[in-house]
C-alpha atoms as a PDB file:
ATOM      1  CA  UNK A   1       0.429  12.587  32.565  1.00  0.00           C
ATOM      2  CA  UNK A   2       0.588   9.510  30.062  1.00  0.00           C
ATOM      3  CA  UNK A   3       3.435   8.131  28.451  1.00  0.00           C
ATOM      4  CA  UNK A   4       2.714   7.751  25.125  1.00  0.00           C
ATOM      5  CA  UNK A   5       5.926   5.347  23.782  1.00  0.00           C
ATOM      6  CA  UNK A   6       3.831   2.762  21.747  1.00  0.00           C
ATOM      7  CA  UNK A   7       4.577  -0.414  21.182  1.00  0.00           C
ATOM      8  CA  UNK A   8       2.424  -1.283  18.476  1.00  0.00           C
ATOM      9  CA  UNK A   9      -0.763  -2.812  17.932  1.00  0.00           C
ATOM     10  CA  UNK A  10      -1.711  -6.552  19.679  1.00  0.00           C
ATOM     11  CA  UNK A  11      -3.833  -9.135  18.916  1.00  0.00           C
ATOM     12  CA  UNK A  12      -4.557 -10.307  21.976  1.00  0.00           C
ATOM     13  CA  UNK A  13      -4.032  -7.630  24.439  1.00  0.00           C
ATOM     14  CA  UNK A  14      -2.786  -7.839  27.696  1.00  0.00           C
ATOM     15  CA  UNK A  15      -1.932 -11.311  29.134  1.00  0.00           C
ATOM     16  CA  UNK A  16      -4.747 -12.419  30.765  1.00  0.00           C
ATOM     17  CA  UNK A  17      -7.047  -9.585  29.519  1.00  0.00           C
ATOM     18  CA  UNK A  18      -8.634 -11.241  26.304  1.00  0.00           C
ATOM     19  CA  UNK A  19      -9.260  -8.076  23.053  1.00  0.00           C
ATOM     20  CA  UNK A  20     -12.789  -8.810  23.794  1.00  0.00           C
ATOM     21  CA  UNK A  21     -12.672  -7.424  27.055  1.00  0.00           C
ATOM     22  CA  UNK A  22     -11.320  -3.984  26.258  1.00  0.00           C
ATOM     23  CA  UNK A  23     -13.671  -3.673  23.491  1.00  0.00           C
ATOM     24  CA  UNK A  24     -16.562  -4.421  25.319  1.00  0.00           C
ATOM     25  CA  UNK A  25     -14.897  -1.839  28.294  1.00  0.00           C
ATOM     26  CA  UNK A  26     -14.564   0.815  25.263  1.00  0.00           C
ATOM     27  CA  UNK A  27     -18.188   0.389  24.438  1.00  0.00           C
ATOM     28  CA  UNK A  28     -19.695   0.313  27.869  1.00  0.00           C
ATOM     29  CA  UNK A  29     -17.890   3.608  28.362  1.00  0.00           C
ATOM     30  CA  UNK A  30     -19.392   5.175  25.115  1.00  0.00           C
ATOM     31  CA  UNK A  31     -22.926   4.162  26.533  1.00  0.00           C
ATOM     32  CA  UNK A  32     -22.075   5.474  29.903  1.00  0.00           C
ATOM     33  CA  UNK A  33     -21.362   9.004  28.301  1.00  0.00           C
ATOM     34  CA  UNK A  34     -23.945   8.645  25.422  1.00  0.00           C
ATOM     35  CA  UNK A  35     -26.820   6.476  26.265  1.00  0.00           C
ATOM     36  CA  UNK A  36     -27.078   2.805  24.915  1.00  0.00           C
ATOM     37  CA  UNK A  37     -27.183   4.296  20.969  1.00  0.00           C
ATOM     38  CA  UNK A  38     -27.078   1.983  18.386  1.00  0.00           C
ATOM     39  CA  UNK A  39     -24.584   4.292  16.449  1.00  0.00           C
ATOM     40  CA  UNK A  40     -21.715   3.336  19.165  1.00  0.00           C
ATOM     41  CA  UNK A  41     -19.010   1.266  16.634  1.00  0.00           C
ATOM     42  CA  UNK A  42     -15.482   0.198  18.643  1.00  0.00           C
ATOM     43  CA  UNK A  43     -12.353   0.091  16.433  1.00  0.00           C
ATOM     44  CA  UNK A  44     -11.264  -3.704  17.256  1.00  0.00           C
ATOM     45  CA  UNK A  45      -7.183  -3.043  16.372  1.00  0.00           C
ATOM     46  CA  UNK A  46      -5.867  -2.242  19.906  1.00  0.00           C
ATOM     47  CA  UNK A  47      -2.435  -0.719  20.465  1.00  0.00           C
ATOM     48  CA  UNK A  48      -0.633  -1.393  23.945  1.00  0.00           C
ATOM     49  CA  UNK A  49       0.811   2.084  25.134  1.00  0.00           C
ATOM     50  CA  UNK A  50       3.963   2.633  27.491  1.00  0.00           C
ATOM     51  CA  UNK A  51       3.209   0.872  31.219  1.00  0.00           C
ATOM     52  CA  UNK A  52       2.386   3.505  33.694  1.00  0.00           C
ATOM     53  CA  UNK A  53       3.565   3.418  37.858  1.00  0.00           C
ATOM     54  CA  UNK A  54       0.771   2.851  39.890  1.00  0.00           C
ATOM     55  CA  UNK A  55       0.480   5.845  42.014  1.00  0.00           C
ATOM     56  CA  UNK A  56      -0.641   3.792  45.074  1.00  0.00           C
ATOM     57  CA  UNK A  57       2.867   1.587  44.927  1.00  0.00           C
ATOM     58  CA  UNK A  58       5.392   2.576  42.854  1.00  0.00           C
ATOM     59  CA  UNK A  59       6.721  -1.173  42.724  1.00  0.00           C
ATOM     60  CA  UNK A  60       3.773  -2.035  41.000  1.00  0.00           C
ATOM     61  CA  UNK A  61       2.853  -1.148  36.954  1.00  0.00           C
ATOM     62  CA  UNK A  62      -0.582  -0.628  34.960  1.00  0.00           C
ATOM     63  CA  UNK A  63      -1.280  -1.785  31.398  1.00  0.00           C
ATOM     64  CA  UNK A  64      -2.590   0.755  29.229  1.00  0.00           C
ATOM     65  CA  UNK A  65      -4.598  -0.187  26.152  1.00  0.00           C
ATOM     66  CA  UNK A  66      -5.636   2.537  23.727  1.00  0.00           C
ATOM     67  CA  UNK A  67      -8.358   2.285  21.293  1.00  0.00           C
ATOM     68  CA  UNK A  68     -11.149   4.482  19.016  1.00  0.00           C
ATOM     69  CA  UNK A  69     -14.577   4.650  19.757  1.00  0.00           C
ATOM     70  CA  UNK A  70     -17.046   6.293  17.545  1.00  0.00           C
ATOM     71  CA  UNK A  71     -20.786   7.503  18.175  1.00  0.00           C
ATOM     72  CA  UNK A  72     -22.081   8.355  14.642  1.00  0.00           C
ATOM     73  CA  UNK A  73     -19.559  11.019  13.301  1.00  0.00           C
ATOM     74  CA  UNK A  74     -17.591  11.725  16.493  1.00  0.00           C
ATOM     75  CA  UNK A  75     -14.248   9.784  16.981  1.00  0.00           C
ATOM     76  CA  UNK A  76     -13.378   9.295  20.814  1.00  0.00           C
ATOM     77  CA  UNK A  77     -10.188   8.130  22.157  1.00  0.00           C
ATOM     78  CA  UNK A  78     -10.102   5.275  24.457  1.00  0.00           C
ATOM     79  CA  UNK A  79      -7.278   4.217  26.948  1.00  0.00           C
ATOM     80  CA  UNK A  80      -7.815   1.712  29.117  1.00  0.00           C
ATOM     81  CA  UNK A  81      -5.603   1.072  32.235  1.00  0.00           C
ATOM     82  CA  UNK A  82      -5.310  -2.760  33.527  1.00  0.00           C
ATOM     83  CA  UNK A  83      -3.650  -4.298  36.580  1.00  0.00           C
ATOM     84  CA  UNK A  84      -2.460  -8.056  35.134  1.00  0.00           C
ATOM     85  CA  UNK A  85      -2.452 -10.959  37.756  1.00  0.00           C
ATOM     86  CA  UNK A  86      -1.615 -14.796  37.416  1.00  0.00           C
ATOM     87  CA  UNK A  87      -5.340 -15.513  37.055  1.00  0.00           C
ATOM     88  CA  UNK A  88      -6.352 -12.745  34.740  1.00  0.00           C
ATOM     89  CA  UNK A  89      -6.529  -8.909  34.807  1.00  0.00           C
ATOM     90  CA  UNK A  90      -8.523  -6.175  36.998  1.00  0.00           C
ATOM     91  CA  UNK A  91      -9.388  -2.842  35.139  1.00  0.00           C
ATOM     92  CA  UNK A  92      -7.648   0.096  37.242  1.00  0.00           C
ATOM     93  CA  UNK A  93      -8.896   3.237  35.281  1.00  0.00           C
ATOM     94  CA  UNK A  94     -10.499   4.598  32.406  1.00  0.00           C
ATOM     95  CA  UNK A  95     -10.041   7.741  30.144  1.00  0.00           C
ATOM     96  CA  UNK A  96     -12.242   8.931  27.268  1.00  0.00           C
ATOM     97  CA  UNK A  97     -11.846  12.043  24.826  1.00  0.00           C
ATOM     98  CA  UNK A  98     -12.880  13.327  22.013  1.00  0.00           C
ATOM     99  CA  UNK A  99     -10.986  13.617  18.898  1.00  0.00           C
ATOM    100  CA  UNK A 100     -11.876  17.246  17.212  1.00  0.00           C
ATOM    101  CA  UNK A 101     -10.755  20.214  16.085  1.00  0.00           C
ATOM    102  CA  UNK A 102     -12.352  23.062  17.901  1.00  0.00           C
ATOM    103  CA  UNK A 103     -10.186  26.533  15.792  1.00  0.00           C
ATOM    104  CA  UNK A 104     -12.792  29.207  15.527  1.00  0.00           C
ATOM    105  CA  UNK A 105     -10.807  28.854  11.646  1.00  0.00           C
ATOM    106  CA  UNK A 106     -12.092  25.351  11.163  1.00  0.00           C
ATOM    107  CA  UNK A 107     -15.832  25.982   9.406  1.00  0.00           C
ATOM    108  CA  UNK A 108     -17.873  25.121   6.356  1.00  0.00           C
ATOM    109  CA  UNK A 109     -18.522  21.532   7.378  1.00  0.00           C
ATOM    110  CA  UNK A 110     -21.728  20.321   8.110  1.00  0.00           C
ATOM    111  CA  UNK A 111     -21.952  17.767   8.444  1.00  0.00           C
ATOM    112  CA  UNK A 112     -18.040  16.705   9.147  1.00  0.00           C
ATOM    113  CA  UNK A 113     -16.489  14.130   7.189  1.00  0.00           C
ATOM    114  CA  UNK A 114     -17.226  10.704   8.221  1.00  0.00           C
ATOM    115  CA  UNK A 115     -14.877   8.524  10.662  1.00  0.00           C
ATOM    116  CA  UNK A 116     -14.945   5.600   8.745  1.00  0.00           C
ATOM    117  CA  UNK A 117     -16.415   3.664   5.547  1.00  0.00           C
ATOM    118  CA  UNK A 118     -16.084   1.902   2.346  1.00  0.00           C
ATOM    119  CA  UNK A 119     -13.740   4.476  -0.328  1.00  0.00           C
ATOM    120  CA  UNK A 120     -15.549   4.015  -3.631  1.00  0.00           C
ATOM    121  CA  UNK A 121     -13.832   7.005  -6.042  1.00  0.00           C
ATOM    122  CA  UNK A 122     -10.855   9.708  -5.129  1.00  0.00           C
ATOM    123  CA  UNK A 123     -11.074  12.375  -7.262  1.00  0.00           C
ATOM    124  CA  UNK A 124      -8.290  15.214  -7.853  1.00  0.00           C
ATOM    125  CA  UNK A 125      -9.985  18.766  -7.666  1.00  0.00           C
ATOM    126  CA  UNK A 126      -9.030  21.774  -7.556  1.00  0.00           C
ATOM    127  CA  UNK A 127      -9.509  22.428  -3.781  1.00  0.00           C
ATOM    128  CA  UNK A 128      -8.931  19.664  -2.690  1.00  0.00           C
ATOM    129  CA  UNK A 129      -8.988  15.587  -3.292  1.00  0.00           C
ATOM    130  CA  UNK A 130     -12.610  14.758  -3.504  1.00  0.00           C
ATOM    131  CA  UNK A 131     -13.250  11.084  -1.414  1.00  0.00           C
ATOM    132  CA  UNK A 132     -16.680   9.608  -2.322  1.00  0.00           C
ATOM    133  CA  UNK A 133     -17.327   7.322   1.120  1.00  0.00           C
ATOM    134  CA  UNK A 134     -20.292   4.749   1.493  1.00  0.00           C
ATOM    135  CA  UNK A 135     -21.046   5.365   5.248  1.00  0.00           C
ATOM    136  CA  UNK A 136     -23.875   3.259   6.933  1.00  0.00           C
ATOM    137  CA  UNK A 137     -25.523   2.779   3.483  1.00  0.00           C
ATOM    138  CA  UNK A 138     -25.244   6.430   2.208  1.00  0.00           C
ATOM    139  CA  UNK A 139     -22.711   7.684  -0.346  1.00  0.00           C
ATOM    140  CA  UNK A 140     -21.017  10.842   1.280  1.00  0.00           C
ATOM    141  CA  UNK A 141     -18.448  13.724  -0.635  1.00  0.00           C
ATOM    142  CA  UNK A 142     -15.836  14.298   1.526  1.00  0.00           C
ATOM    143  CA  UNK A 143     -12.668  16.626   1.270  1.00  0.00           C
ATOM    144  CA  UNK A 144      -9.162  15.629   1.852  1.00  0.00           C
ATOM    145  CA  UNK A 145      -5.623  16.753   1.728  1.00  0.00           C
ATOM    146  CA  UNK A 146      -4.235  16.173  -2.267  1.00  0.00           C
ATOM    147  CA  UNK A 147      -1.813  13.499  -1.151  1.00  0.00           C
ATOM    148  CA  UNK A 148      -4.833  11.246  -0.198  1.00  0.00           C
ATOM    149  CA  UNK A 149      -5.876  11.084  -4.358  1.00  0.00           C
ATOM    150  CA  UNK A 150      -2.642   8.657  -4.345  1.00  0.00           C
ATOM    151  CA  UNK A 151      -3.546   5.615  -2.760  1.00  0.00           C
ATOM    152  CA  UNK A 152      -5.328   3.893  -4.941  1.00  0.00           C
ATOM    153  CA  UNK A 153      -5.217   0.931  -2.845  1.00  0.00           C
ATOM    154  CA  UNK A 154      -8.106   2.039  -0.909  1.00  0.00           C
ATOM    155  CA  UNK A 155     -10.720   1.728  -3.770  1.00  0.00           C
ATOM    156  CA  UNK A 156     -13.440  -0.392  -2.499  1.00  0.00           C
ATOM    157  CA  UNK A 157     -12.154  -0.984   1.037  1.00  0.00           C
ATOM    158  CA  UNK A 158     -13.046  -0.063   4.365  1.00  0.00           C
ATOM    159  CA  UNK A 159     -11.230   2.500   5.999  1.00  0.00           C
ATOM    160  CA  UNK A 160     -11.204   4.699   9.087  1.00  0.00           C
ATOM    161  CA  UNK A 161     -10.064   8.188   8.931  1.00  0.00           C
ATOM    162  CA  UNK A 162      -8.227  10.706  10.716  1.00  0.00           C
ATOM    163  CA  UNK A 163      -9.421  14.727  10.213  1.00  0.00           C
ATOM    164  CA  UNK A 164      -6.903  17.749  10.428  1.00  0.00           C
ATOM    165  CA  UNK A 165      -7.644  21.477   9.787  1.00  0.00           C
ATOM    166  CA  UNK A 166      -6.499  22.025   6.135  1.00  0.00           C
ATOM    167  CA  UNK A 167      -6.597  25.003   4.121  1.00  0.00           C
ATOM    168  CA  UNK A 168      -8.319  25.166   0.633  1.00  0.00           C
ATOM    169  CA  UNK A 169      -8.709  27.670  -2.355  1.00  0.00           C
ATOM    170  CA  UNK A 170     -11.519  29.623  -1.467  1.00  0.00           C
ATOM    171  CA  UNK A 171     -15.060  28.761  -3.482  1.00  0.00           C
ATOM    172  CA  UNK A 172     -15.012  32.507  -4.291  1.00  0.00           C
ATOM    173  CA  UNK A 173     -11.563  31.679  -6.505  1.00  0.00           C
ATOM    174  CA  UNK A 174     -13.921  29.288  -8.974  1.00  0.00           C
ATOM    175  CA  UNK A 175     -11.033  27.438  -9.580  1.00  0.00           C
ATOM    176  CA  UNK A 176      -8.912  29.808 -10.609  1.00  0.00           C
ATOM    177  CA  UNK A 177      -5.293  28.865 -10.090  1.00  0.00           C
ATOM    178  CA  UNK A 178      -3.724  32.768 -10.014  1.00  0.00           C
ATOM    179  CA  UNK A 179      -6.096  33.139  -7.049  1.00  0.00           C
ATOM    180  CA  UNK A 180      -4.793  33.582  -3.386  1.00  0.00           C
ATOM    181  CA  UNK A 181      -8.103  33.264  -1.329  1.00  0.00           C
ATOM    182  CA  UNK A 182      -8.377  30.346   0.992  1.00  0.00           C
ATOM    183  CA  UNK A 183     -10.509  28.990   3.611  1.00  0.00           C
ATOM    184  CA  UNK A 184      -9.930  26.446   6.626  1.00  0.00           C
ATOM    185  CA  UNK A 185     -11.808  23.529   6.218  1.00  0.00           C
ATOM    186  CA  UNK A 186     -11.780  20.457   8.358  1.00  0.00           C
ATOM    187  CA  UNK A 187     -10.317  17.464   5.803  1.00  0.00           C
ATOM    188  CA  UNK A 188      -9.586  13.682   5.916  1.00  0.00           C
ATOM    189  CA  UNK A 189      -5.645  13.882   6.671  1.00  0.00           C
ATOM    190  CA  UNK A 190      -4.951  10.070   6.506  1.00  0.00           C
ATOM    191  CA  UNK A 191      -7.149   6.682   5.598  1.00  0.00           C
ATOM    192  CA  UNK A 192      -6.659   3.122   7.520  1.00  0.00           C
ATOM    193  CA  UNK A 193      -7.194   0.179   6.258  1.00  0.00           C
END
């Protein structure tokens, strides 16, 4: 098991173990998994999880760093586990999953809403809030939870984005309001800047 008490992101890591490092880690494991593709992007905000007992000598604690990985639309979690010393750090362990929904109730996507881009318009529907996201130089729609049509303050920025099964007034309903039909979609829950 993992503790998972955060202590907020860090700039520069672990004493010892520069950002750089765990970034580069994140991204070697991605191309372990996936093959050296050119779609691998690493998140670069790291946040510094509870310290863990080493199992080996429980007088001694690990570092864990967590962090996102991404391989064109899939979003991977990341923790790394370090050992800090005087003279730097030694990576102990890795750990690598991926972040998805997998309800049989969660359909009608294809493809899935992006992990990240630039927010150009939010636009209230009646399903849904309506995100349009430039993503690697392509404009994509994307559906999101209402609450989302709020924050103006992501107009024209670059954001990553979490997904959550949502449900949606069904396409049969045409917009109808007196209509109970709904589907489960997979949405964008929350935006990062």
């Amino acid at each position: 098991f993992i503790l998972l008490a955060a202590s907020g992101l860090v700039g520069a890591a672990i004493p010892g173990c520069p950002a750089d490092d765990a970034i580069d880690q994140a991204r070697q494991l991605l191309a372990f998994h996936f093959g050296d593709d050119e779609r691998i992007e690493i998140d670069p905000e790291l946040k510094q999880l509870a310290p863990i007992v080493n199992p080996a000598n429980p007088g001694e604690q690990f570092s864990v760093l967590e962090l996102w990985g991404y391989v064109y639309r899939g979003q991977y979690r990341v923790r790394l586990t370090y050992y800090p010393m005087d003279n730097g750090c030694v990576l102990m362990g890795q750990e690598i999953i991926e972040y998805a929904s997998l309800g049989a109730e969660v359909h009608g996507l294809d493809p899935s809403p992006p992990h990240s881009g630039v927010v150009r318009e939010l636009t209230l529907g009646d399903r849904a809030c309506y995100i349009l996201i430039e993503h690697h130089g392509e404009m994509v729609e994307a559906m999101a939870f209402m609450a989302l049509c709020e924050r103006d303050e992501l107009i024209d920025r670059f954001a990553t984005f979490e997904h959550e099964a949502g449900d949606v007034m069904a396409m049969s309903c045409e917009g109808d309001p007196e209509c109970t039909d709904h589907e489960t979609m997979l949405l964008i829950s929350d935006a990062m800047l």
